[in-house]
Every structure is written in structure tokens, then in C-alpha cells.
Protein backbone atom coordinates (compact mmCIF):
# COMPACT_ATOMS: atom_id res chain seq x y z
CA UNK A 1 216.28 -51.87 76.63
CA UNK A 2 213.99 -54.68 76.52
CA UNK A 3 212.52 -56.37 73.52
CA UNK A 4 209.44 -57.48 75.43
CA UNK A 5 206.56 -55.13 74.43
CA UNK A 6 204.12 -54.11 77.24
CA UNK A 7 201.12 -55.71 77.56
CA UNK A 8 197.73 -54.44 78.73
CA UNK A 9 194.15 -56.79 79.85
CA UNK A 10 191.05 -55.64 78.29
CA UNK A 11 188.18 -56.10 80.32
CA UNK A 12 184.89 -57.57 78.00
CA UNK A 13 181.20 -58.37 79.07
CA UNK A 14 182.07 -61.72 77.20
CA UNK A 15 185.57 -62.97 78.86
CA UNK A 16 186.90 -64.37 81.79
CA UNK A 17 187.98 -64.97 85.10
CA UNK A 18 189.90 -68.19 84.95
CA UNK A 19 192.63 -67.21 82.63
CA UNK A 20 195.95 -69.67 81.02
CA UNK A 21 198.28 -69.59 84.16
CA UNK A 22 200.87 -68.08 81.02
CA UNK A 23 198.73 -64.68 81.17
CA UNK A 24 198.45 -64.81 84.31
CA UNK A 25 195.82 -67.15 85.85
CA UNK A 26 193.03 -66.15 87.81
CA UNK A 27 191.58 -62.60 87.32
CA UNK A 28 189.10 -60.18 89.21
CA UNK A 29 187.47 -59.24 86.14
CA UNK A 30 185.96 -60.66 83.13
CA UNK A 31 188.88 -60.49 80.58
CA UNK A 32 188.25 -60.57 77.06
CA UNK A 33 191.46 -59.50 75.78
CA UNK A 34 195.37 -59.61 76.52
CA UNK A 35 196.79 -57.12 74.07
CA UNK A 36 200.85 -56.25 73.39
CA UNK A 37 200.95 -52.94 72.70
CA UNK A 38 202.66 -51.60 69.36
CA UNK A 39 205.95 -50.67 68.89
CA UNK A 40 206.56 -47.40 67.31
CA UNK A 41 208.52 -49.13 64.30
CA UNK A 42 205.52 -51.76 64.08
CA UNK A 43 202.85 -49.61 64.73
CA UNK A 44 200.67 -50.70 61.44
CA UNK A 45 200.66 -54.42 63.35
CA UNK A 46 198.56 -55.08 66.71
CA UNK A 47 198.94 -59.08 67.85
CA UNK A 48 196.49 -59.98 71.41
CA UNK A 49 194.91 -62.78 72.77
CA UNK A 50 191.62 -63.50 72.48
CA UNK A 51 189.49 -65.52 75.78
CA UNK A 52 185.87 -65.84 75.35
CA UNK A 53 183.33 -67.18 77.86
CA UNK A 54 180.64 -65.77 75.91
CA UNK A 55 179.73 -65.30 72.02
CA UNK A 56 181.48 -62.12 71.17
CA UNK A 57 179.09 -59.53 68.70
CA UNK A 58 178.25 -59.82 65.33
CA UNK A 59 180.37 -57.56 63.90
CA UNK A 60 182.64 -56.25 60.66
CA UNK A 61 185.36 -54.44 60.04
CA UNK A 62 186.08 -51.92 57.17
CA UNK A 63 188.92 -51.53 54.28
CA UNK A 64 191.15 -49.26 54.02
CA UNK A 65 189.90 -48.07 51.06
CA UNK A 66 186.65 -47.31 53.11
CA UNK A 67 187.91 -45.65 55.84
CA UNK A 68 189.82 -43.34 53.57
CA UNK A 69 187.01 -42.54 51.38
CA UNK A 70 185.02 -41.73 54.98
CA UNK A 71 187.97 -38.97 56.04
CA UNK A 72 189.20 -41.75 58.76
CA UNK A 73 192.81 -41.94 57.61
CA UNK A 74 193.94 -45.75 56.51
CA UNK A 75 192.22 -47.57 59.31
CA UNK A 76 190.94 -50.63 57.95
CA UNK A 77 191.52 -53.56 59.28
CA UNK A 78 191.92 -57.31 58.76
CA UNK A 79 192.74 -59.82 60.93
CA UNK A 80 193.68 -63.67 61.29
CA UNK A 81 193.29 -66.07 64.15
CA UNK A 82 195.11 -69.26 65.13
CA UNK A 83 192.90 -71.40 67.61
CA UNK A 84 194.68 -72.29 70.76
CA UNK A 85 192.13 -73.74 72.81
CA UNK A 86 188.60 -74.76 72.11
CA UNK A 87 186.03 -76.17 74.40
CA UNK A 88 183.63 -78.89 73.00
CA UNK A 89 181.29 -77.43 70.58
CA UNK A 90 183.22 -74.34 70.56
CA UNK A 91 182.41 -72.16 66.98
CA UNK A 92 183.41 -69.79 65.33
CA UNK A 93 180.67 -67.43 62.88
CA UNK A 94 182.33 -66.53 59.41
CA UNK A 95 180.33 -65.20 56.22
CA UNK A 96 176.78 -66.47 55.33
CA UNK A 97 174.92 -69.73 53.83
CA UNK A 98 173.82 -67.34 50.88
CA UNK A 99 174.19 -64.28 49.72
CA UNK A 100 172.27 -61.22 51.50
CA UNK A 101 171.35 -57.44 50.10
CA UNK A 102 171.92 -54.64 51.83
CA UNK A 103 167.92 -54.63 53.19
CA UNK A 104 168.07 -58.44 54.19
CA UNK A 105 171.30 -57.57 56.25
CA UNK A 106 169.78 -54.88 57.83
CA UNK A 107 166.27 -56.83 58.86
CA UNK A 108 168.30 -59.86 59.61
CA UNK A 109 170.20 -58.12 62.20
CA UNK A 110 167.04 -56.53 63.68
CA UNK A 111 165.14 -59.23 63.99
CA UNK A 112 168.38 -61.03 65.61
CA UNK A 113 167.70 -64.32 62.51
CA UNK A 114 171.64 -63.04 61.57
CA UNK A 115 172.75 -65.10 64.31
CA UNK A 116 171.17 -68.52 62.15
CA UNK A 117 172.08 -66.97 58.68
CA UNK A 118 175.93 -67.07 59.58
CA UNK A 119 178.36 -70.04 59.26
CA UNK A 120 178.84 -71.38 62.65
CA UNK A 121 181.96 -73.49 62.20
CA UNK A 122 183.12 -75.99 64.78
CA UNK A 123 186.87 -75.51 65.98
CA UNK A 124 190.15 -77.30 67.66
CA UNK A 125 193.28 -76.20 68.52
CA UNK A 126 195.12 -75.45 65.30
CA UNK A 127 192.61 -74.18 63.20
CA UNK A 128 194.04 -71.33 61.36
CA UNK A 129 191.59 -68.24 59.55
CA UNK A 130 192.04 -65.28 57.64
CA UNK A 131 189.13 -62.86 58.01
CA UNK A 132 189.34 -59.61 55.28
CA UNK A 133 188.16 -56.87 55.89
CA UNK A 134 183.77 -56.60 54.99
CA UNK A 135 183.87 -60.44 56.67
CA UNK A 136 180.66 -60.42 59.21
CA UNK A 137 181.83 -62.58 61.62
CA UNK A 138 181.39 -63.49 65.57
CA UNK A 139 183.68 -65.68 68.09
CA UNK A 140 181.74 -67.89 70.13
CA UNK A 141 181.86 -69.19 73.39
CA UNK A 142 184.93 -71.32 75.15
CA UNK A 143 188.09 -70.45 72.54
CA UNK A 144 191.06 -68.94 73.56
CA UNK A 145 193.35 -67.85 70.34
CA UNK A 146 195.75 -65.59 69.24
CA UNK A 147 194.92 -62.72 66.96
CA UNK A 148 196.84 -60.86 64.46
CA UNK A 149 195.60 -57.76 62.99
CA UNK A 150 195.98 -54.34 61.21
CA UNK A 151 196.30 -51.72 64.11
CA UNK A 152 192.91 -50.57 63.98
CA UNK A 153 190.27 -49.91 66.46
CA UNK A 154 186.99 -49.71 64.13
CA UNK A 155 184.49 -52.59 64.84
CA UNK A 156 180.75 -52.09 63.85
CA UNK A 157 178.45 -53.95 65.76
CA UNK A 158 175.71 -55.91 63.76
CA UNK A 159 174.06 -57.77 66.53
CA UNK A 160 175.21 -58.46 70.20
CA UNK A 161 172.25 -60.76 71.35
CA UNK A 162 170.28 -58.37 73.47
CA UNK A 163 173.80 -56.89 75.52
CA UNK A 164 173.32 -52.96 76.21
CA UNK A 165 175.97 -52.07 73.60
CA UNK A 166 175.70 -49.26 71.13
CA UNK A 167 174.89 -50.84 67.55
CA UNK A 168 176.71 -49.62 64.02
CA UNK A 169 173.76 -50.99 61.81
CA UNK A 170 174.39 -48.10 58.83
CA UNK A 171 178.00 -48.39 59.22
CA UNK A 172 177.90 -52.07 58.85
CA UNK A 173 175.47 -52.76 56.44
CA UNK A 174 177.34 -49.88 54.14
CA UNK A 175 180.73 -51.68 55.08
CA UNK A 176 179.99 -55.49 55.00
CA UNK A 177 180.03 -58.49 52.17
CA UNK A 178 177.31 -60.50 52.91
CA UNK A 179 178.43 -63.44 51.27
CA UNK A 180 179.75 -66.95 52.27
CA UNK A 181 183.65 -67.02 53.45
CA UNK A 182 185.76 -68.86 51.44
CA UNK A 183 189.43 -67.14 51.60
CA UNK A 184 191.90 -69.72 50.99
CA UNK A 185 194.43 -69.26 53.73
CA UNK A 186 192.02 -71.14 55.93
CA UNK A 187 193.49 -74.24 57.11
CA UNK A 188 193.78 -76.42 60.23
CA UNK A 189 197.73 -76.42 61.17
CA UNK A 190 199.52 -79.26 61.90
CA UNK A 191 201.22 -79.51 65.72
CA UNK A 192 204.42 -79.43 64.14
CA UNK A 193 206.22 -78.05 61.38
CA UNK A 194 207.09 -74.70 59.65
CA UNK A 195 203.92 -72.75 57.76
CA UNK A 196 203.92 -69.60 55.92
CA UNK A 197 200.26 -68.31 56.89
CA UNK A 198 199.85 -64.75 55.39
CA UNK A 199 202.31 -63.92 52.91
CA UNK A 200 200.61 -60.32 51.69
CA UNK A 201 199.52 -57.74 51.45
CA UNK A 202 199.03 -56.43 54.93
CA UNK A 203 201.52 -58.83 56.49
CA UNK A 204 203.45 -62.17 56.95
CA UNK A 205 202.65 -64.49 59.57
CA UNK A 206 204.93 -67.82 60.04
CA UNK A 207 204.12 -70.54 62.35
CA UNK A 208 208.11 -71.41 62.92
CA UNK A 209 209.01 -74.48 64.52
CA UNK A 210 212.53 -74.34 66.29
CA UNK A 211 215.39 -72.51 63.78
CA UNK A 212 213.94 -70.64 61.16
CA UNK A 213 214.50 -72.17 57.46
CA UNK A 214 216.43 -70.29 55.03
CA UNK A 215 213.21 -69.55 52.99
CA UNK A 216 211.58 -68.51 56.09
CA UNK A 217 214.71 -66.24 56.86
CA UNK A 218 214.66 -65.06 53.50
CA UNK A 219 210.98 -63.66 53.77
CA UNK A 220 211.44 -61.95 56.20
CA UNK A 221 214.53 -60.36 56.13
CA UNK A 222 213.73 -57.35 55.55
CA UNK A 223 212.36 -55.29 58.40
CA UNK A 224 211.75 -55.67 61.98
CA UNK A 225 209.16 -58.34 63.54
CA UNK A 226 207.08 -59.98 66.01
CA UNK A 227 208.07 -63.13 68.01
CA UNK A 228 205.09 -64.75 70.17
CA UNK A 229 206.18 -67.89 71.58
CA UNK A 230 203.15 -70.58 72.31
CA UNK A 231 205.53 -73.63 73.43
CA UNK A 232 209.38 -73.27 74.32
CA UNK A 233 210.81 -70.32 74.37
CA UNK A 234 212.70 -67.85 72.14
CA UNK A 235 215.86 -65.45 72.98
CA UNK A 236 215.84 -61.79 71.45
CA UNK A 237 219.60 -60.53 71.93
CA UNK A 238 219.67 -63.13 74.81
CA UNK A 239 216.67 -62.01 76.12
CA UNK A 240 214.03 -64.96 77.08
CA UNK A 241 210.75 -64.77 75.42
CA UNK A 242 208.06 -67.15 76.96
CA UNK A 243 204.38 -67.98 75.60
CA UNK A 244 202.23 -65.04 76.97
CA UNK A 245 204.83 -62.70 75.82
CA UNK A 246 206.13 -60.67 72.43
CA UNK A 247 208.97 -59.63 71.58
CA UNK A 248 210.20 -56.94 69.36
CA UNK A 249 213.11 -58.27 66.78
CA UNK A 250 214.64 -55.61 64.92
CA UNK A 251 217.08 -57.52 63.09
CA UNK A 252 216.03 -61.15 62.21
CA UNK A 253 219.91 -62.49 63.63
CA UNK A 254 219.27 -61.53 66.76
CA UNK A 255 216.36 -64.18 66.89
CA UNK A 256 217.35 -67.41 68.35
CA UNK A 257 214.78 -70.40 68.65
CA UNK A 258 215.47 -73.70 70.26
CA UNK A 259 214.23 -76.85 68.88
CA UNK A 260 210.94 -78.13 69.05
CA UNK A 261 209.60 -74.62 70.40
CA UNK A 262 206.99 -73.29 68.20
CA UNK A 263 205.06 -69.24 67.38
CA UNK A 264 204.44 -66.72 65.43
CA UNK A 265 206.50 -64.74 63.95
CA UNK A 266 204.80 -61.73 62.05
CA UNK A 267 205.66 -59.05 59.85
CA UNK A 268 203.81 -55.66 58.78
CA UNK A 269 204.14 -55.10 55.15
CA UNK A 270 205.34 -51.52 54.02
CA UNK A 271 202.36 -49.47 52.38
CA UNK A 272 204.78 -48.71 49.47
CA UNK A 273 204.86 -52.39 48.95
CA UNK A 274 201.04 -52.78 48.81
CA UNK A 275 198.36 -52.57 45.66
CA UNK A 276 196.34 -49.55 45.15
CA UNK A 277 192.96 -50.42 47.77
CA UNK A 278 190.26 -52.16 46.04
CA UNK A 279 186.35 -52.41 46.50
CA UNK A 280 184.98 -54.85 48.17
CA UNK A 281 183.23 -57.66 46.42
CA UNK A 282 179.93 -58.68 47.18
């Protein structure tokens, strides 16, 4: 059986047509999205690619303390992204210049000022950034980047610059911090070397580069995980993994990298491992 997962194209009013020749070049549709589906034993862990031609929505995601206290199950979800590709004056909206209450939220994305009130950020290839869950945040035009997430479909839509889309304002302003971003995992990552990203509580996510280091096999040891190659390539049980695949690895030894290539290699955390959910702050 193979390791490779299947993988499925999303079609969004804010991709592309002229897609990385390793996803598969040229499309007929705008695609947004190149997801790998799940793996039963993964499940809690969803890892796609991100291409954007246009700004994606203002949006935020909830907890999982919030979507239990709703009657949705544990569906919260929080997410990372390491930037691949970025065109000049490519950005990327995270958090706000100052503090907002729940009412200046609310007018702000009415009147459409939200857009101006966020933290447009400029980006390059290598920029690395951890968004929690209650982070309002938008990608903008010309980035291509991989995303690594809790397995959850809830998005609510603050603001999607006029677009014919069906808005979550209540569900968002209840859900969202308004607040400036500052998580600490942000960082720009170096072309080469070995980088623990995420270490907790959702998940793990290593940049590896070639073998794995005996810390790096030692974290995560226990447990199956993800391989997604961006240069080289990487052999599940023999198998060849290229960039613009993933891989299922159920038992770290049968993971073999060559040197120089470089990915991800990620890890859902067990829920028994995790703290009790908390509030959000802000």
C-alpha cells in the first residue's frame, strides 16, 4: 500500500491558473488550494498548499475550547505557514496596530477600514508564522506556501473586499482577539539547516535538512508522521516522495532522507498529551 496520501485541488475566487510545474503546472481553473487528504491515524492534522493571485478574506478561526462550548465537537483550529514563494510586495495581514473592542471590530469590518487596521507584513521565501487560533488574519496576493493546520473546516469571514461571499460577522467578532500578533515562533528560516518550528501543543513541525538528528529523531519518535518534501526527495519504505507530495510514515525508521534535501516533517500531538483548553486573551 502506498504511503503517498491522495491529494485533491480546491478551486478559490482568489487562486490560480499558472500553478508550480511540482503540482502540476497549468490549470483550467483558478486554484486556491492543493490539499493531502488525512490519514485515518492522522486525522487531527490537515497539511495543503496555499497559491494566491488575489488577497484571500479577512478571516479567524476559533479554539477548541470555543467550538466545544458552541456543541461543535473539538474543531478549533490553528495553523502555521512556511512561505515558499513571494512576489514583490507580497504581504501577509496578521493581528492589529492596536487593540480593538468587540463594537470597533464589528464597524471596522463594515465599513471595510479592517483592511488598514491590520498588520500588513512584507514576505520572502522562508518566512515562517504561527497563527493561534482568535488571530484575524488575511493572505495577500502573489505567495505560494505551505500550510499546516488542525483538521478543521471552520473559517469566519470578517471582510472579503466586496466578493459575493457569505459573511460570519457575529461568529467572528464573538471568536476573535483583536490585538497585535506577537507569537514567538515567528521567524524567517534559514535555506539550510535543521529547525524545530512547533514543538506543542497541537503539533510538531521540523524543517529537516537531509538525515534527521538524534534530537530530532528523539521528538518524534513516538507516533506516526508527515513527510512533505520541498527540495530532494525522501523514501518511505523505499517509496520516493517528491516536493508536491506527502507521505504517511508510520514508524520514524522507515524514513530515509538524502543529503541536502530539505521538508517538513509534522506530527499531531495526542489530546491526552494536551492542557485543559484555555480562553482566549484579548
Amino acid at each position: 500500500m502506498s504511503a503517498l496520501l491522495p491529494v485533491r485541488t480546491v478551486e478559490k475566487p482568489w487562486g490560480r491558473t499558472a500553478l508550480p510545474k511540482w503540482v502540476g503546472g497549468a490549470a483550467d481553473a483558478r486554484i486556491g488550494e492543493v490539499w493531502f487528504e488525512p490519514p485515518s491515524a492522522l486525522d487531527s492534522l490537515l497539511v495543503k498548499y496555499i497559491f494566491t493571485g488575489e488577497k484571500l478574506s479577512v478571516q479567524v478561526h476559533p479554539s477548541d475550547k470555543q467550538t466545544l462550548e458552541r456543541g461543535l465537537g473539538r474543531q478549533g483550529k490553528e495553523e502555521c505557514w512556511l512561505v515558499l514563494g513571494a512576489e514583490p510586495g507580497a504581504k501577509l495581514g496578521i493581528g492589529f496596530r492596536e487593540q480593538l473592542d468587540a463594537a470597533a471590530l464589528r464597524q471596522a469590518a463594515l465599513d471595510g477600514s479592517i483592511e488598514q487596521r491590520l498588520v500588513w507584513r512584507n514576505v520572502k521565501p522562508g518566512d515562517f508564522f504561527y497563527i493561534p487560533a482568535n488571530t484575524v488574519h488575511a493572505i495577500g496576493a502573489g505567495i505560494s506556501l505551505i500550510e499546516v493546520q488542525q483538521n478543521s473546516d471552520i473559517t469566519y469571514r470578517l471582510y472579503d473586499y466586496g466578493r459575493p461571499r457569505e459573511l460570519h460577522l457575529d461568529e467572528a467578532v464573538d471568536v476573535a482577539a483583536a490585538v497585535p500578533y506577537a507569537d514567538p515562533r515567528h521567524r524567517h528560516v534559514p535555506e539550510r539547516g535543521e529547525y524545530l518550528l512547533v514543538d506543542g501543543p497541537l503539533f510538531r513541525l521540523l524543517r529537516y535538512d537531509g538525515p534527521l538528528s538524534d534530537k530530532a529523531k528523539a521528538n518524534f519518535a513516538e507516533g506516526g508522521c508527515l513527510v512533505v518534501p520541498c527540495s530532494g526527495d525522501a523514501r518511505v519504505s523505499a517509496e520516493r516522495v517528491i516536493p508536491g507530495q506527502c507521505a504517511l510514515v508510520e514508524e520514524l525508521n522507515k524514513l530515509a532522507l538524502s543529503e541536502g534535501a530539505t521538508g517538513l516533517l509534522a506530527q499531531p500531538i495526542p489530546l491526552s498529551s494536551h492542557p485543559a483548553p484555555h480562553a482566549p486573551s484579548g
